[in-house]
Protein backbone atom coordinates (compact mmCIF):
# COMPACT_ATOMS: atom_id res chain seq x y z
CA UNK A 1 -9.20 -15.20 -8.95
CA UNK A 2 -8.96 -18.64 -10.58
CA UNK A 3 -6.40 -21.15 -12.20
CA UNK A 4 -6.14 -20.80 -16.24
CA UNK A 5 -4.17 -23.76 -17.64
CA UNK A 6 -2.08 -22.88 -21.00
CA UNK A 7 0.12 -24.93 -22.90
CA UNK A 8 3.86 -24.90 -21.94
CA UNK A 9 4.84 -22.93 -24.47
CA UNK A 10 2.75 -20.21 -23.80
CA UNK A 11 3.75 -19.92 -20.57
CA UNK A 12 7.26 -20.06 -22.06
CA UNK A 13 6.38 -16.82 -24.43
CA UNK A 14 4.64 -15.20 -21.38
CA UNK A 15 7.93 -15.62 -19.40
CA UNK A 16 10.00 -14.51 -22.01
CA UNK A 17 7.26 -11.16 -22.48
CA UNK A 18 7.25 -10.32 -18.97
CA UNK A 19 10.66 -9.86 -18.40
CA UNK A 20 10.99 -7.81 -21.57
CA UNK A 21 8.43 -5.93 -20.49
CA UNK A 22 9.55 -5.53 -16.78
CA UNK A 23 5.84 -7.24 -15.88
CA UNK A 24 5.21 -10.06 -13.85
CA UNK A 25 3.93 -13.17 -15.71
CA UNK A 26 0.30 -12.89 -14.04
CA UNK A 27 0.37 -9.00 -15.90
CA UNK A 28 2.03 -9.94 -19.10
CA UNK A 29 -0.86 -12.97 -19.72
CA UNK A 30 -3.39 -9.82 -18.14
CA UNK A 31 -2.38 -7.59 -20.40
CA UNK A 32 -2.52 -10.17 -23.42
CA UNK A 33 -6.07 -10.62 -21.96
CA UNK A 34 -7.19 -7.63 -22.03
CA UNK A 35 -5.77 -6.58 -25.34
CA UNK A 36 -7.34 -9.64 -27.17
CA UNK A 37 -10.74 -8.92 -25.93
CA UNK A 38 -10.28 -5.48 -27.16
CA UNK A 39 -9.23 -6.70 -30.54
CA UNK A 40 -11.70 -9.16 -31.13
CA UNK A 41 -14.88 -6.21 -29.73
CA UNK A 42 -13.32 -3.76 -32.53
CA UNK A 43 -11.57 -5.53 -35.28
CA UNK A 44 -11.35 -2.87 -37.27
CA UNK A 45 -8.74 -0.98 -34.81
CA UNK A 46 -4.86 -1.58 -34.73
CA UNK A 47 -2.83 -2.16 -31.47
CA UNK A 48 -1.89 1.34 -31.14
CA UNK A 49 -5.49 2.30 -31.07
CA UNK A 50 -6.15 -0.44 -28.38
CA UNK A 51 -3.56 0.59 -26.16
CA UNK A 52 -4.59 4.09 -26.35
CA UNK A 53 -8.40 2.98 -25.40
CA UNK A 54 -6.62 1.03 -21.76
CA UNK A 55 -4.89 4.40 -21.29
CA UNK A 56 -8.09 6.56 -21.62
CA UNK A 57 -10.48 3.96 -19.79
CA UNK A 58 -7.53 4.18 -17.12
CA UNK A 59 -7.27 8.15 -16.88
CA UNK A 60 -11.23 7.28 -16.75
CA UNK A 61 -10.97 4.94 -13.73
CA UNK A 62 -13.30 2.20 -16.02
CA UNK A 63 -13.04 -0.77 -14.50
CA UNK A 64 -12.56 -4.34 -16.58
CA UNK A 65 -11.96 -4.80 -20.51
CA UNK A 66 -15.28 -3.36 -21.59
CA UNK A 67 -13.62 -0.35 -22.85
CA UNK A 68 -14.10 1.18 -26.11
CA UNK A 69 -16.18 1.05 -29.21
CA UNK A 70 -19.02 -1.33 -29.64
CA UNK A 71 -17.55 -3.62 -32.49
């Protein structure tokens, strides 16, 4: 586990997120994480599509963001 330094106003939008999303600010910036990585391995697929590829690599017990299609 290490430190990740982000502006404040990230940290502000992350606050704002988790709460919203009844996550806890380490999760919410996780989930962001994990989601971007996705995005930018398969641009051609829309957020729907990427959440449904962290549901199926989580039925699948895949471990990490390398889920999905090869971009």
């Amino acid at each position: 586990m290490g430190i990740v330094k982000i502006s404040e106003q990230m940290h502000e939008n992350l606050r704002l997120s988790s709460g919203a999303m009844s996550r806890s600010i380490n999760a919410q910036a996780e989930h962001w994480l994990r989601v971007g990585m996705l995005a930018e391995r398969n641009p051609g697929l829309c957020y729907g599509e990427i959440c449904q590829l962290l549901l199926e690599a989580e039925q699948a017990g895949a471990v990490g963001v390398g889920v999905g299609r090869a971009a």
